[in-house]
N, C-alpha and C. Protein backbone atom coordinates (compact mmCIF):
# COMPACT_ATOMS: atom_id res chain seq x y z
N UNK A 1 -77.47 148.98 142.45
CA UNK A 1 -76.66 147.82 142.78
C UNK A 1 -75.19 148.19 142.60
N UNK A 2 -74.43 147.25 143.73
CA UNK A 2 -72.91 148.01 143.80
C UNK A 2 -71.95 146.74 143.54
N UNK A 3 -71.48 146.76 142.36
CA UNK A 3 -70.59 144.96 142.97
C UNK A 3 -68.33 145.86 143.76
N UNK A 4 -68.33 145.49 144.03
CA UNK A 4 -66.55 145.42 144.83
C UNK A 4 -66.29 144.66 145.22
N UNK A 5 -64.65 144.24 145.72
CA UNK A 5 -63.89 143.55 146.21
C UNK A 5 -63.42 144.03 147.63
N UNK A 6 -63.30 143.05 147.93
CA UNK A 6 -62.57 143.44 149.60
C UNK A 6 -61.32 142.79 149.85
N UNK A 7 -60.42 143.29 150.23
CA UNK A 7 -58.97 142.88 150.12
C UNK A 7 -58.58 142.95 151.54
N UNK A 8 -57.92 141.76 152.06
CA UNK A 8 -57.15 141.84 153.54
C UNK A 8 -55.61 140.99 152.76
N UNK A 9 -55.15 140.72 154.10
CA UNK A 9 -54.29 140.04 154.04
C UNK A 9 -53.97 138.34 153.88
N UNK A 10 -55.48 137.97 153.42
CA UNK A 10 -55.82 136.60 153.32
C UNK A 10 -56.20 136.36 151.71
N UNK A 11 -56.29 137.43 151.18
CA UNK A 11 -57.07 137.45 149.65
C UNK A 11 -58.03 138.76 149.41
N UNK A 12 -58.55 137.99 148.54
CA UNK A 12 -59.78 139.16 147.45
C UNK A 12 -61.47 138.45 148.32
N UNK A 13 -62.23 139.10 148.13
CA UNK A 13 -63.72 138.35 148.21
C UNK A 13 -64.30 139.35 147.00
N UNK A 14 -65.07 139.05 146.23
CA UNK A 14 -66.05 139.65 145.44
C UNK A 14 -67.13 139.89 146.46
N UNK A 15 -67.71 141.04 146.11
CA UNK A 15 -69.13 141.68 146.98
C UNK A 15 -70.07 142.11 146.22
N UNK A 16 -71.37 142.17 146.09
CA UNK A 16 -72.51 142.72 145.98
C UNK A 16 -73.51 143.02 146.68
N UNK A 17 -73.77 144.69 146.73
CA UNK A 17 -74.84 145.16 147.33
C UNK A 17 -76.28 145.63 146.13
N UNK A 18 -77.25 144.59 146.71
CA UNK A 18 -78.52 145.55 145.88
C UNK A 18 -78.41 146.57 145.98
N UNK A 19 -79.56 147.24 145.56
CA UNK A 19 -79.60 148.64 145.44
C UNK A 19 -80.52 148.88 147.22
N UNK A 20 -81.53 148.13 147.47
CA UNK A 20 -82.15 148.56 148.84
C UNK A 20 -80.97 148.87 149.98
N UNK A 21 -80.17 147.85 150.22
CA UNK A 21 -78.74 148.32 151.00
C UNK A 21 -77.67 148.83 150.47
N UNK A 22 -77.73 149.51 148.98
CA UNK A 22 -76.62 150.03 148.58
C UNK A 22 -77.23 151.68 149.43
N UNK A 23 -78.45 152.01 148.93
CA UNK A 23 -79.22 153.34 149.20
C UNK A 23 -78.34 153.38 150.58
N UNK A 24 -78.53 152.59 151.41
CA UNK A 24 -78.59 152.81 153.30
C UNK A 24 -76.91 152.66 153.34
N UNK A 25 -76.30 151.89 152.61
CA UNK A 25 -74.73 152.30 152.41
C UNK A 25 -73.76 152.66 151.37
N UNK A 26 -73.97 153.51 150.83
CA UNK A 26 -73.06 154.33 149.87
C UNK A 26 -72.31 155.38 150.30
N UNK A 27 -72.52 155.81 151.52
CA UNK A 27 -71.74 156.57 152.10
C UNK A 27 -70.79 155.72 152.92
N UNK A 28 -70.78 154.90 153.26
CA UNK A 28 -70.19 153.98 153.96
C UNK A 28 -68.69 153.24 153.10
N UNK A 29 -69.61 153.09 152.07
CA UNK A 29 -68.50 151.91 150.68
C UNK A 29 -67.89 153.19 150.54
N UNK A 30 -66.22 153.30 150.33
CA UNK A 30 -65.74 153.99 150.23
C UNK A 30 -64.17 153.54 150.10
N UNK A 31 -63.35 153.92 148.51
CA UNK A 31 -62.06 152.96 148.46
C UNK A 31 -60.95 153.03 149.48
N UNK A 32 -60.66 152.19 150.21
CA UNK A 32 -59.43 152.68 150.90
C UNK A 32 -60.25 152.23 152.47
N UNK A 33 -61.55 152.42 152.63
CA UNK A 33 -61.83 152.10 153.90
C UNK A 33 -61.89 150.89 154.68
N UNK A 34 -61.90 150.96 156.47
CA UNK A 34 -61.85 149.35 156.96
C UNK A 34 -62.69 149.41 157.38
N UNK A 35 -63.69 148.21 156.41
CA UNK A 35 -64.66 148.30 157.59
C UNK A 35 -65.13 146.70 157.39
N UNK A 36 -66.57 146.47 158.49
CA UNK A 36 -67.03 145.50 158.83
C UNK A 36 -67.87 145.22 158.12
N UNK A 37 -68.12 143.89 157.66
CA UNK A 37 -69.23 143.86 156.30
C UNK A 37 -69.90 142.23 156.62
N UNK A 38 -71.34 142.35 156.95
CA UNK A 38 -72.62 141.03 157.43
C UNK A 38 -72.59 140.50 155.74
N UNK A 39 -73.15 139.54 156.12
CA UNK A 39 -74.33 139.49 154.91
C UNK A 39 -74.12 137.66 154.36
N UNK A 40 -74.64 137.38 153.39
CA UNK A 40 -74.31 135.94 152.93
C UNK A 40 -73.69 135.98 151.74
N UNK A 41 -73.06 134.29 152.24
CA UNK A 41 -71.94 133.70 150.90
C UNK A 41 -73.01 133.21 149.77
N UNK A 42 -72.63 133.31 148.35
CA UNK A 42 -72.84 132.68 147.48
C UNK A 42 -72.10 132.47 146.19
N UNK A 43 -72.67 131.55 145.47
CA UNK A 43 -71.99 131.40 143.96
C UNK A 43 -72.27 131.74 143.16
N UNK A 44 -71.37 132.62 142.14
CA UNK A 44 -71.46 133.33 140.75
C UNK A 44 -70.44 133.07 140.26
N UNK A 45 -71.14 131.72 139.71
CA UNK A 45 -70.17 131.50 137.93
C UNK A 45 -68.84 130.81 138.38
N UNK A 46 -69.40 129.57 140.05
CA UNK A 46 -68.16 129.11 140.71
C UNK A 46 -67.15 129.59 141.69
N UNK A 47 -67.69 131.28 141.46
CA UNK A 47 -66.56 132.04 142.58
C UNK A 47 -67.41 132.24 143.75
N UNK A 48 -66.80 131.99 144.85
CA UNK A 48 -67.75 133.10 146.68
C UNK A 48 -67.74 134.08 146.01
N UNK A 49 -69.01 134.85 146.35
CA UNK A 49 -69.36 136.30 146.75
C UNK A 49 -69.90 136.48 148.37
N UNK A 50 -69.98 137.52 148.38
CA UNK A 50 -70.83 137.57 149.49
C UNK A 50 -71.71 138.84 149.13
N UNK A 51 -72.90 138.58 149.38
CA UNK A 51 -74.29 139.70 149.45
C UNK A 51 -74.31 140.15 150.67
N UNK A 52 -73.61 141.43 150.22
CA UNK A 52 -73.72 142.82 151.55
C UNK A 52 -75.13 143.05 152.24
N UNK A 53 -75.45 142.63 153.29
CA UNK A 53 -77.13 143.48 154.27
C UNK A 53 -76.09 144.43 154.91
N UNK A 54 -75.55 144.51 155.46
CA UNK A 54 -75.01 145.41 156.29
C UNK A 54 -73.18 145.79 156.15
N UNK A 55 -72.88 146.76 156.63
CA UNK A 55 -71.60 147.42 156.46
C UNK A 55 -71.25 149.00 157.30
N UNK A 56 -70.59 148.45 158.21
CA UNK A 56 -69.90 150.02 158.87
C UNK A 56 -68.28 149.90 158.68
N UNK A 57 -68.17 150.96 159.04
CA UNK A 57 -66.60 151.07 159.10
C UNK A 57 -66.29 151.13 160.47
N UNK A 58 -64.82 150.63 160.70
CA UNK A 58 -63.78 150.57 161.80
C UNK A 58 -62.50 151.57 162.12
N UNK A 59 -62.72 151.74 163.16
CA UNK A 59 -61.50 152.70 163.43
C UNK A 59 -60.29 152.12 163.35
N UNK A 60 -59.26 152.87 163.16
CA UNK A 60 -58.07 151.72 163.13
C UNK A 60 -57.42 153.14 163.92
N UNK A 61 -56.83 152.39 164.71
CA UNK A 61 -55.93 153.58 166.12
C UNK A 61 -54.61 153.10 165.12
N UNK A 62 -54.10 154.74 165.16
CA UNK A 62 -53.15 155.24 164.52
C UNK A 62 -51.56 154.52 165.37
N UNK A 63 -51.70 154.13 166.65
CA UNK A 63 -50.52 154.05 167.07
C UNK A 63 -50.61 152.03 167.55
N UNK A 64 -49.42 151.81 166.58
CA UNK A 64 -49.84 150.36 166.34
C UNK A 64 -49.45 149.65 167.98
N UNK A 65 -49.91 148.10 168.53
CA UNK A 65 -49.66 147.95 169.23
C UNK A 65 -48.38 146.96 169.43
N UNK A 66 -47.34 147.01 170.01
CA UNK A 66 -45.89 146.18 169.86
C UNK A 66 -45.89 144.75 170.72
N UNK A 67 -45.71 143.29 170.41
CA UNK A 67 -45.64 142.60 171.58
C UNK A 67 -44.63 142.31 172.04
N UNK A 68 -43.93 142.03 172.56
CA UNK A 68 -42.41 141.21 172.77
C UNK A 68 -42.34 140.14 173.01
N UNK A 69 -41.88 138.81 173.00
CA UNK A 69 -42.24 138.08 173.01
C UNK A 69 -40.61 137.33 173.70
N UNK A 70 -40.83 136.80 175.19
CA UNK A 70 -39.34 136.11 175.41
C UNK A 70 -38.62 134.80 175.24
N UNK A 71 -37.72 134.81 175.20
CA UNK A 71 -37.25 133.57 174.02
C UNK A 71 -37.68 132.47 175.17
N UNK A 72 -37.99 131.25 174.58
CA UNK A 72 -37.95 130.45 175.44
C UNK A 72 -37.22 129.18 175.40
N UNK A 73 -35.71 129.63 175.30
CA UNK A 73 -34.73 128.50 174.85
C UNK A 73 -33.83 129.48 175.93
């Protein structure tokens, strides 16, 4: 069993993976990585968690994309 946090730009989530989907992703969980993570919400002790079934990672393209945006005044 694996417990972590996942951090964006919206907050923290607490996570836990059993051990049956920790086995199939431990190569996957990895600090620093982006990735995509299934599974269900629940409560421990009042806080969301969410219980990891599934988890891959995402590519993130190195060259960011710019919008411009024209005034409209």
């Amino acid at each position: 069993m694996a417990t972590f946090t996942l951090t964006d730009r919206t907050g923290i989530m607490k996570c836990v993976c059993f051990s049956k989907q920790f086995a199939s992703l431990k190569n996957v969980l990895s600090e620093g990585a982006v990735l995509k993570i299934s599974g269900k919400t629940s409560e421990d002790r009042e806080d969301l968690q969410i219980q990891v079934d599934e988890a891959a990672t995402i590519e993130v393209k190195k060259n960011p994309i710019t919008i411009y945006l024209q005034s409209l005044f």
